[in-house]
Every structure is written in C-alpha cells, then in structure tokens.
Protein backbone atom coordinates (compact mmCIF):
# COMPACT_ATOMS: atom_id res chain seq x y z
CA UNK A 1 23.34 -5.51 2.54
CA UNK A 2 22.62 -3.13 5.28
CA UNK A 3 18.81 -1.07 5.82
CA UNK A 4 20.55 1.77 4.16
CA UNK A 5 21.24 0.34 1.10
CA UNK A 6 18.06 -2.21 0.83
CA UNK A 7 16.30 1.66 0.81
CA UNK A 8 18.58 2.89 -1.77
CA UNK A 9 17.87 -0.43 -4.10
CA UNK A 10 13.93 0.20 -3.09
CA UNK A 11 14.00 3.63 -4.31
CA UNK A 12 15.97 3.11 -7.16
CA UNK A 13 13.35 0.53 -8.26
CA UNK A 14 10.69 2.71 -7.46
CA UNK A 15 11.89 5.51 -9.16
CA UNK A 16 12.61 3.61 -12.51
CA UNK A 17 8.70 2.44 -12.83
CA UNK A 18 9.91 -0.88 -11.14
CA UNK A 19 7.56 -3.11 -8.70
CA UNK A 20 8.80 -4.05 -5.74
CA UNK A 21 8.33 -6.77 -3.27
CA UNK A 22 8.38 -6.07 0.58
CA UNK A 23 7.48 -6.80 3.91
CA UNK A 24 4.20 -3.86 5.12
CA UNK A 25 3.40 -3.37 8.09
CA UNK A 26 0.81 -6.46 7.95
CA UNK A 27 1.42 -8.56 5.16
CA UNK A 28 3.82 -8.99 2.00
CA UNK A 29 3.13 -6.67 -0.61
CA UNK A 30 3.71 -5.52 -4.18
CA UNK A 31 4.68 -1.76 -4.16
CA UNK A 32 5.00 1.07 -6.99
CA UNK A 33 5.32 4.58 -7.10
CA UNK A 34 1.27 5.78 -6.35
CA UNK A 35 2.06 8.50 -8.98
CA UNK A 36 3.07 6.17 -11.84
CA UNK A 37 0.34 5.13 -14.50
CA UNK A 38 2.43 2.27 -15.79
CA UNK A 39 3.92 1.20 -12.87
CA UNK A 40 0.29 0.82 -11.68
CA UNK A 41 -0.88 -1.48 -14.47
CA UNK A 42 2.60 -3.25 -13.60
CA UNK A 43 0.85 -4.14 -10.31
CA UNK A 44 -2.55 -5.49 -12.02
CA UNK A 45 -0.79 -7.61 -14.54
CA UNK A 46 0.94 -8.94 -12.02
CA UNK A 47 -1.82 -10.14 -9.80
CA UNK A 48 -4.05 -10.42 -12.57
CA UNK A 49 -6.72 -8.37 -10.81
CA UNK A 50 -9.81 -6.57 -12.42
CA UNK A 51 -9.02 -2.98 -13.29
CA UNK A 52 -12.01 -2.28 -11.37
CA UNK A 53 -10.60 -2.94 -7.70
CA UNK A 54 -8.76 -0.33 -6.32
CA UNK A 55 -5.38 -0.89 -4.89
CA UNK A 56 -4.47 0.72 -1.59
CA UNK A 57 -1.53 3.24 -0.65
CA UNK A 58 0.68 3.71 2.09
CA UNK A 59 1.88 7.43 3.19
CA UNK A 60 4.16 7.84 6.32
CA UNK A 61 3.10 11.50 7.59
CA UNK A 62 -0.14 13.06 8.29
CA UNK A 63 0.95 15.74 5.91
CA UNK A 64 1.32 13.58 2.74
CA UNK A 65 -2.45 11.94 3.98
CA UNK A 66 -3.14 15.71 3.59
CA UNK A 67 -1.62 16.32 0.58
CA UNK A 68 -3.71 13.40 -0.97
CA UNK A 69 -7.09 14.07 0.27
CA UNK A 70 -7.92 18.13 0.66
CA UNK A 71 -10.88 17.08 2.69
CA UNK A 72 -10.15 15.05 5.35
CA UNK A 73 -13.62 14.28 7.60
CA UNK A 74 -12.67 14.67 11.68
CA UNK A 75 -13.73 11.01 12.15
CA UNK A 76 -10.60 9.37 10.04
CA UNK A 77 -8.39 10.95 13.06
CA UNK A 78 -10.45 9.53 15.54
CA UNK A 79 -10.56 6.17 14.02
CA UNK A 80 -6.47 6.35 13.19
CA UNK A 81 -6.05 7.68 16.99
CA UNK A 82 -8.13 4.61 18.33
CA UNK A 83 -7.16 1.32 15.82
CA UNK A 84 -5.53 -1.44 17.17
CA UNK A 85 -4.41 -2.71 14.03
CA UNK A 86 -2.79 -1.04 10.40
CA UNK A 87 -5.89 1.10 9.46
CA UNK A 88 -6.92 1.39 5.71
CA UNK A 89 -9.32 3.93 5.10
CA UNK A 90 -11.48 4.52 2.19
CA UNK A 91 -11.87 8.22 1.10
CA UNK A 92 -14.12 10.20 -1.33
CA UNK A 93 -12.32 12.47 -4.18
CA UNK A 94 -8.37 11.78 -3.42
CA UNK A 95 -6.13 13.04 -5.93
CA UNK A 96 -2.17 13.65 -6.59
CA UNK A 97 -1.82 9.68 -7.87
CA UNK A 98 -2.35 7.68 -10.90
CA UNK A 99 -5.47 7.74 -12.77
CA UNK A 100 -5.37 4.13 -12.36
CA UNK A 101 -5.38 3.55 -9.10
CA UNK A 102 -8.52 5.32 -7.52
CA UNK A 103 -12.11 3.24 -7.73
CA UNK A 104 -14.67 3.53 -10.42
CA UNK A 105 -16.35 6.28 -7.85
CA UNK A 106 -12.75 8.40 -7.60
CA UNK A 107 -12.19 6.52 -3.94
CA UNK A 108 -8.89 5.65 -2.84
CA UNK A 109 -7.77 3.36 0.15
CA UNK A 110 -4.79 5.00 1.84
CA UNK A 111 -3.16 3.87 5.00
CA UNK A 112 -0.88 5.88 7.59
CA UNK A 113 1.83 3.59 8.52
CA UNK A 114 3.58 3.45 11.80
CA UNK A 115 6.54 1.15 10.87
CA UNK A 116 9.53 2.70 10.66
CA UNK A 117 10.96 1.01 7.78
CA UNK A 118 8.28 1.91 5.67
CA UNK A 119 8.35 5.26 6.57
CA UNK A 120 12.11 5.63 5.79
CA UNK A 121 11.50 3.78 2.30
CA UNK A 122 8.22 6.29 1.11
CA UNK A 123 10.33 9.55 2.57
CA UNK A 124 13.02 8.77 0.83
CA UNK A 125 10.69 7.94 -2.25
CA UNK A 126 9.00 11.07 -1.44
CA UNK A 127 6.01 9.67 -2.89
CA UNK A 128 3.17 7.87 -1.94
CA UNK A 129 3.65 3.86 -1.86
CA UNK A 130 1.07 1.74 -3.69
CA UNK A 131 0.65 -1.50 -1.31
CA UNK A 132 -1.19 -5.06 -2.17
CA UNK A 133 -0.79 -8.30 -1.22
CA UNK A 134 1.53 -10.24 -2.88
CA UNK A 135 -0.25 -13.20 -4.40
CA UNK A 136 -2.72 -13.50 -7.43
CA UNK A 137 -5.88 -11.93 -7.67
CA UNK A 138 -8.57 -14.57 -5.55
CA UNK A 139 -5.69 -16.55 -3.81
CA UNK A 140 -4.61 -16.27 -0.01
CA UNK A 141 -2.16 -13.53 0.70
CA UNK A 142 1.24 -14.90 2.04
CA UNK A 143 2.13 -14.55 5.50
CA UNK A 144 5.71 -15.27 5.72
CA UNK A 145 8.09 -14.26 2.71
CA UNK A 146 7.94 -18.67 2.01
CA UNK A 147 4.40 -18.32 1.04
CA UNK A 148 4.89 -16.22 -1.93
CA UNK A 149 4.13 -18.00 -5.06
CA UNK A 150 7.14 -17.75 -7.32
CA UNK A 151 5.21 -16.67 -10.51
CA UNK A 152 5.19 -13.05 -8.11
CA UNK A 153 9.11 -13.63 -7.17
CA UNK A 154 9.73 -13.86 -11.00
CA UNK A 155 7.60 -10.49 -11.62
CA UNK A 156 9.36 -8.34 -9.52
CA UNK A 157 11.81 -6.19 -9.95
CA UNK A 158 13.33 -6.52 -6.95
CA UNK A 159 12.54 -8.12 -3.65
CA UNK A 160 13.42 -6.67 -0.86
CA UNK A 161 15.56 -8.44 1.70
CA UNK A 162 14.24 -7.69 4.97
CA UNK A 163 12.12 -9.71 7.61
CA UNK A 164 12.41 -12.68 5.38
CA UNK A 165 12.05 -15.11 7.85
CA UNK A 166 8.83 -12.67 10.05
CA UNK A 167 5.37 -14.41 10.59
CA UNK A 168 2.96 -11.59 9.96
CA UNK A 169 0.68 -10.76 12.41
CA UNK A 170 -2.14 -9.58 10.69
CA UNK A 171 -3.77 -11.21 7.89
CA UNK A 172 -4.50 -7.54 6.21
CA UNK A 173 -5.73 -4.08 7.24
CA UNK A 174 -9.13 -2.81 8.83
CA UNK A 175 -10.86 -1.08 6.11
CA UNK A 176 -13.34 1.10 6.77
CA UNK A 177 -15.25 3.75 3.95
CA UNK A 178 -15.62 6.73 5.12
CA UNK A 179 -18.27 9.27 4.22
CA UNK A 180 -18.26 12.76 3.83
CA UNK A 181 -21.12 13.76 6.61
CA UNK A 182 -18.80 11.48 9.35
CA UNK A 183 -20.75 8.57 8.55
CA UNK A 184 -18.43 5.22 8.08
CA UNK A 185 -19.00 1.64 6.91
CA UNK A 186 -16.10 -1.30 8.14
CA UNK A 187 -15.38 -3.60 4.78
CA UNK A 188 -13.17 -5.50 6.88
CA UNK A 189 -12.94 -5.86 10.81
C-alpha cells in the first residue's frame, strides 16, 4: 500500500468516528478526530483512562494552533522556536474540539508537529488529531509497533502501516503549562 493510500485509509477512518493506530512523531499513538465527542470516549474506553485526564492533540500549521487557542501567550513561540524535542504545550481556554477532551479547568495539550507524515494525514483530515499513547491507562507506552499490547491492536479500527519496524526516539513529549501572564510550569522534561 503506498503513503498515499495509508492517508486515504487514515482519513477514511477518521472521518467515520473510527480510532486509529499510528506511528507520532515520538511514540505510537491512538488517534481520533479532536472534534468528535464519541470518537473521544472511543479513545478512553480504549485505554481505560479516567475521564478526568486530558488527552493531547496534534495540529500541523501554526494557523490551526491559532484557530484552537484565540489567545496564544508570546512565550509558546519562543518555547516551540527553541525545543529540542516534540513540544506539548498546555493552554488555558482552547476551544473548536470535543467537550470531552479539554481538562476539568477547560485546558488542552496541543502539539505542533514537524513530521511530515503527520502533517499530510491531519491536512488532509482537516481537523485537529487527538494523539495518546497506545497502551492502557498506567502501563509503559510502546516504543516500537512490537510493544503494543494486542488488547489495543484488537480496538482499533485500523492500524496504520507505516514505520512498523522504527525504534522511537523519544519516550513522549515535553509538556510544559503555560500561563496566561507568560509564566510556565514543565510537567515533563
């Protein structure tokens, strides 16, 4: 199956409510449409995580970041100019996805990713991407495509086949909160 049609069969997915399972730009994840209510609780059951922890999203353009959070503090482009690593960063009052997916406090984690796959795949959604690791709530997040436990391969609706065989290189995302006065707090270095 060539890239082209792996991001038609993503979409597709996507599109119908579906979860997907796919390589990020640090670890494997479980994906959804960020917009979808159902597709969200999709994601939890899966896991079985607590309502009450957030789940992150990717976005491929500063514009959609935009389009998410109407007040973006100067700092976040500083910190996305300077990371070393995928940057997650927590921000106060985002909107335009699920009700279920923001914290408790109306917070959402959102990264801006740099690999071009996953840039294609959320254009071509033209949505944002919800992205978690892809092992049960409390376990060790797998960090080859091997390491997934198969009670997540069975919950899927379809599992992308790309970078199958990749070692990731990070074990998860920097995640920093950020504050609306420029003040920050790192969750995880």
């Amino acid at each position: 199956m060539s890239g082209d049609e792996i991001v038609d069969r993503a979409v597709s997915t996507l599109k119908r409510g579906g979860v997907i399972l796919y390589p990020t730009d640090t670890i494997w994840g479980l994906g959804c449409d960020a917009t979808d209510e159902r597709a969200v609780e999709k994601i939890y059951a899966i896991k079985k995580r607590p309502r009450g922890k957030s789940l992150i999203v990717l976005v491929e353009d500063a514009q959609r970041l935009m389009r998410l959070v109407p007040q973006i503090p100067d700092r976040a482009w500083s910190l996305m100019r300077s990371a070393q690593k995928p940057l997650t960063l927590i921000y106060e009052g985002a909107a335009g996805v699920a009700p279920n997916l923001p914290a408790a406090d109306g917070s959402l984690g959102i990264r801006l990713t740099h690999d071009k796959w996953l840039q294609r795949l959320i254009r071509r959604l033209n949505r944002p991407l919800v992205s978690t690791s892809a092992n049960r709530s409390g376990l060790l997040p797998p960090m080859c495509f091997d390491e997934i436990d198969t009670a997540i391969l069975g919950a899927v609706d379809y599992a992308v086949a790309l970078q199958r065989e990749k070692k990731a290189r990070f074990a998860g995302s920097t995640i920093i909160k950020l504050g609306h006065n420029g003040e920050f707090k790192i969750l995880r270095a």
